[in-house]
C-alpha atoms as a PDB file:
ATOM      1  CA  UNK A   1      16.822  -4.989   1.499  1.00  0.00           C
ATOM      2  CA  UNK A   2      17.492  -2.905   4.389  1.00  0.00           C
ATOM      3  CA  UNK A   3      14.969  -0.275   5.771  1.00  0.00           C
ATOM      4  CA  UNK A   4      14.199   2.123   9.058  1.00  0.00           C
ATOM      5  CA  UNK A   5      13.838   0.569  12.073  1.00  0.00           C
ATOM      6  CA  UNK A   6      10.679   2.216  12.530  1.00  0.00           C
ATOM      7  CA  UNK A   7       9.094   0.785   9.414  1.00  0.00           C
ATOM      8  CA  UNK A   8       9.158  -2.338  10.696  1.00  0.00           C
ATOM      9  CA  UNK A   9       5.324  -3.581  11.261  1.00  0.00           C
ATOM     10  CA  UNK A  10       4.539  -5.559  14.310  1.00  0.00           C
ATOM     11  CA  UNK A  11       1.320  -6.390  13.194  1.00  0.00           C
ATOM     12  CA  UNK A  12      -0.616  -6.103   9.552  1.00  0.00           C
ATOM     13  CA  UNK A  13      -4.105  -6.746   9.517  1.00  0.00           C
ATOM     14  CA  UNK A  14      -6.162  -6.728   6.065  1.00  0.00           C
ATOM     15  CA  UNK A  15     -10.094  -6.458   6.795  1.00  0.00           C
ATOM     16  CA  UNK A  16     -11.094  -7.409   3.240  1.00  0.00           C
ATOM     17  CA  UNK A  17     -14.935  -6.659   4.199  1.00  0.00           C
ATOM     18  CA  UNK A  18     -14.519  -3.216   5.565  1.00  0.00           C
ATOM     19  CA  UNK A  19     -11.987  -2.379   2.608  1.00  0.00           C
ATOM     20  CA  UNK A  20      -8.985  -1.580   5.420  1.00  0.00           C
ATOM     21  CA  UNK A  21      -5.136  -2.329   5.861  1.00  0.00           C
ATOM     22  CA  UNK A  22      -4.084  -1.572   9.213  1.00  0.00           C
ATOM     23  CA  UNK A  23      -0.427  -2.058  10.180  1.00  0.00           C
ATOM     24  CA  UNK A  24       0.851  -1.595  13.585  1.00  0.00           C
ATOM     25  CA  UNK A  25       4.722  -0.317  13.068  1.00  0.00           C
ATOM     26  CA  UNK A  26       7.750  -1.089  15.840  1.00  0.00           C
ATOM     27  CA  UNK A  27       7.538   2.487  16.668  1.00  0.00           C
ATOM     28  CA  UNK A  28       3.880   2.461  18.228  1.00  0.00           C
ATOM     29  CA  UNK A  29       2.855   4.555  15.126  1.00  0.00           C
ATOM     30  CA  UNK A  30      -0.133   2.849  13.309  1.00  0.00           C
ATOM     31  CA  UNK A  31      -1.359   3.212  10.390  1.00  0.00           C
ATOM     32  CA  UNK A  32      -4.899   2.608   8.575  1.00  0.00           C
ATOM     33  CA  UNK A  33      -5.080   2.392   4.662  1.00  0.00           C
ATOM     34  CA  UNK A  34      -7.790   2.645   2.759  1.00  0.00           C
ATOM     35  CA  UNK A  35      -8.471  -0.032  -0.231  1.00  0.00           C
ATOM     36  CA  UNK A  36      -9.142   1.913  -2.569  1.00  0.00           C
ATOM     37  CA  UNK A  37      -6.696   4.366  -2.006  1.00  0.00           C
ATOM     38  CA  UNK A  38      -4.042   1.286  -1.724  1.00  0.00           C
ATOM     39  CA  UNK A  39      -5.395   0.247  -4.651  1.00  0.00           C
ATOM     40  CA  UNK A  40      -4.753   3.728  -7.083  1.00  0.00           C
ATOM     41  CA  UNK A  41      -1.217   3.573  -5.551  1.00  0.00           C
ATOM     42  CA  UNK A  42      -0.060   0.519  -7.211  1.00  0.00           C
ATOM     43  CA  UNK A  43       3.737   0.406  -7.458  1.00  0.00           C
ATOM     44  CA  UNK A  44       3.737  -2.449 -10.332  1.00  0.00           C
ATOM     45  CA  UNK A  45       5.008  -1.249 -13.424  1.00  0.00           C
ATOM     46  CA  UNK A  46       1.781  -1.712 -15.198  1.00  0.00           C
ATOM     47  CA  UNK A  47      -0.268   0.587 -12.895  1.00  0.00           C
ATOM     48  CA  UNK A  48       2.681   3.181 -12.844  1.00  0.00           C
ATOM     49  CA  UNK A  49       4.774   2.912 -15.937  1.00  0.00           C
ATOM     50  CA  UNK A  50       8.240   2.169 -16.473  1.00  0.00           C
ATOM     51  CA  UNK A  51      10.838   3.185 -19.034  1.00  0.00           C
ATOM     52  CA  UNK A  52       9.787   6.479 -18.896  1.00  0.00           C
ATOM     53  CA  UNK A  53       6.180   5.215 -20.683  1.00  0.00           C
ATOM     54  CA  UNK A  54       2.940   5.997 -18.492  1.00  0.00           C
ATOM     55  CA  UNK A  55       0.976   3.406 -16.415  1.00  0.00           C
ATOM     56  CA  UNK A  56      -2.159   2.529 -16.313  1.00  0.00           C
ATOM     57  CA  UNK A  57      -3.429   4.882 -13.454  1.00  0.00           C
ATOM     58  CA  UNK A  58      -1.584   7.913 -15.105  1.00  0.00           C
ATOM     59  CA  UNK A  59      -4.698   7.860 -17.476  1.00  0.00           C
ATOM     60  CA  UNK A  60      -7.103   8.520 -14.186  1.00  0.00           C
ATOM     61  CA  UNK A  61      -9.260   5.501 -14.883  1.00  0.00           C
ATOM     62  CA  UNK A  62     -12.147   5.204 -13.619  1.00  0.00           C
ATOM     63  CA  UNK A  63     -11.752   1.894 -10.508  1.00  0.00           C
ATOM     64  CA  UNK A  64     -14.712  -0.479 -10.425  1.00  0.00           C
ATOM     65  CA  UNK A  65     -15.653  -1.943  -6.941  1.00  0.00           C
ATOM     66  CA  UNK A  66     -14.143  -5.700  -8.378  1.00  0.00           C
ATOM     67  CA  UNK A  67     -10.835  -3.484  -8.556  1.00  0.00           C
ATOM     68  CA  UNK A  68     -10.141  -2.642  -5.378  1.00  0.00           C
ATOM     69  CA  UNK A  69     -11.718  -5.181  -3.692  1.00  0.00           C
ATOM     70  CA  UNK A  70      -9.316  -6.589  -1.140  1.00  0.00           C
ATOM     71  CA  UNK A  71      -9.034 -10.423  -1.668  1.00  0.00           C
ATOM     72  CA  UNK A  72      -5.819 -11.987  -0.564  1.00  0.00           C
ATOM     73  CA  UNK A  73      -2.599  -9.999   0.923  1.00  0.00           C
ATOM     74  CA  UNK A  74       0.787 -11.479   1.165  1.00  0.00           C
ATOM     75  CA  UNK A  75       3.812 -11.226   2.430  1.00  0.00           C
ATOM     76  CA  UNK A  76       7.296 -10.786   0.848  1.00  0.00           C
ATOM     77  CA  UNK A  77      10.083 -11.670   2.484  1.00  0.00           C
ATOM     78  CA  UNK A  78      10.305  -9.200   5.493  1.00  0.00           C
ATOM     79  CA  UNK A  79      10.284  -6.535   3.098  1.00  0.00           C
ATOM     80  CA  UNK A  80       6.902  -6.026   1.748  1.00  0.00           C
ATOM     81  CA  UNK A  81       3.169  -6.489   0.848  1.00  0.00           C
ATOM     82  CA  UNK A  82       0.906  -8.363  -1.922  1.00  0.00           C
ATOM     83  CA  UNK A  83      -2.537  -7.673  -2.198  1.00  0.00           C
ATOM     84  CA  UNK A  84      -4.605  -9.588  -4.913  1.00  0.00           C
ATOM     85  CA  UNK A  85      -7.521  -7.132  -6.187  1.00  0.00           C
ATOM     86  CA  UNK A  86     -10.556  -8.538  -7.078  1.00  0.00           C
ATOM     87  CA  UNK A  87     -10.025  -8.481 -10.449  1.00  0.00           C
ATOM     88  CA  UNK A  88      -7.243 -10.477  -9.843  1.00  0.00           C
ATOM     89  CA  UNK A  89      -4.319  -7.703 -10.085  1.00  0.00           C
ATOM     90  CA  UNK A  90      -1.731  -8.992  -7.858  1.00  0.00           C
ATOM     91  CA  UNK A  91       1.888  -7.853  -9.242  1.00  0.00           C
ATOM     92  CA  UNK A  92       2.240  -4.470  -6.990  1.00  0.00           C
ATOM     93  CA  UNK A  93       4.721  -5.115  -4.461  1.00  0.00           C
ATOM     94  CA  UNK A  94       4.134  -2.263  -1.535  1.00  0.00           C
ATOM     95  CA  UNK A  95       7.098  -1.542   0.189  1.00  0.00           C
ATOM     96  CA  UNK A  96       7.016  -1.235   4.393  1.00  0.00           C
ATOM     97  CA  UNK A  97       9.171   1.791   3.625  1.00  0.00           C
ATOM     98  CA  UNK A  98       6.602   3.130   0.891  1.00  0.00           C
ATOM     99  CA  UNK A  99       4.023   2.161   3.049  1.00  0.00           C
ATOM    100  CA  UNK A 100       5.240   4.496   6.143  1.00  0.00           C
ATOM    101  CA  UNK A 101       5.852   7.512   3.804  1.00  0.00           C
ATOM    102  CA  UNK A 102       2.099   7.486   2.858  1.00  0.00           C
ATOM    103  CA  UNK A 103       0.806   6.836   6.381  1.00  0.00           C
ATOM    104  CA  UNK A 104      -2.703   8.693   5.551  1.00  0.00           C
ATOM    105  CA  UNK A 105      -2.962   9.698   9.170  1.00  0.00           C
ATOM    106  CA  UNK A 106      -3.802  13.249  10.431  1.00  0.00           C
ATOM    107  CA  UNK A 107      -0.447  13.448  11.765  1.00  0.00           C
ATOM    108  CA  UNK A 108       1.515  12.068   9.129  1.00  0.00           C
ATOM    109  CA  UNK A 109      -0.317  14.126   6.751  1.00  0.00           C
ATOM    110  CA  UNK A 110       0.570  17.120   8.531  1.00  0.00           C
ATOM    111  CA  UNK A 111       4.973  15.887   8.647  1.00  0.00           C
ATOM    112  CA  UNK A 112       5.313  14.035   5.540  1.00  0.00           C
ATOM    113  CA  UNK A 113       9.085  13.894   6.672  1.00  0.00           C
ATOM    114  CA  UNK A 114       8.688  13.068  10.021  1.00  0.00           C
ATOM    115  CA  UNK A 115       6.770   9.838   8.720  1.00  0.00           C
ATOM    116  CA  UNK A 116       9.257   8.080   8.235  1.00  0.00           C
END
């Protein structure tokens, strides 16, 4: 899977107490996500929908604490990121590119495009 040189993270640190994913990118940008808004942008097919069917979170549900508490995080391949909920939701596979493009950070915000 090939992606931007610049969405390449040098570091990714998951504080599961504070609720916060921060990743460090090759480019000096950094960026700080939220848990909970990590957690209502699922990319798994159940949380977004597939086959042109809704997913879960196109209902607006309502997210208890347990679900997007920030257990576990993985790695896949060089590629991507796992996080296990605390309700035990685990199958969203964030994308370093994905990730980038919804940098929540002031300046990001402000140049969606220039993001990534």
């Amino acid at each position: 899977m090939s992606q931007s040189p610049a969405n390449t993270p040098t570091n990714i640190k998951a504080e599961r107490e504070a609720g916060r994913v921060t990743i460090d990118w090759s480019d000096g940008h950094r960026s700080e996500f939220d848990a909970f808004e990590l957690r209502l942008q699922c990319p798994c097919a159940f949380c977004q929908g597939e086959a042109g069917r809704p997913g879960w979170l196109d209902t607006n549900p309502t997210l208890t604490p347990e679900q997007t508490q920030l257990v576990d995080m993985h790695l896949i391949g060089s590629y991507a990121i796992a996080p296990t909920w605390g309700d035990g939701h685990d199958t969203g596979y964030y994308t370093f590119d994905a990730l980038r493009a919804s940098c929540p950070c002031e300046i990001c915000a402000a140049n969606p495009a220039e993001s990534i």
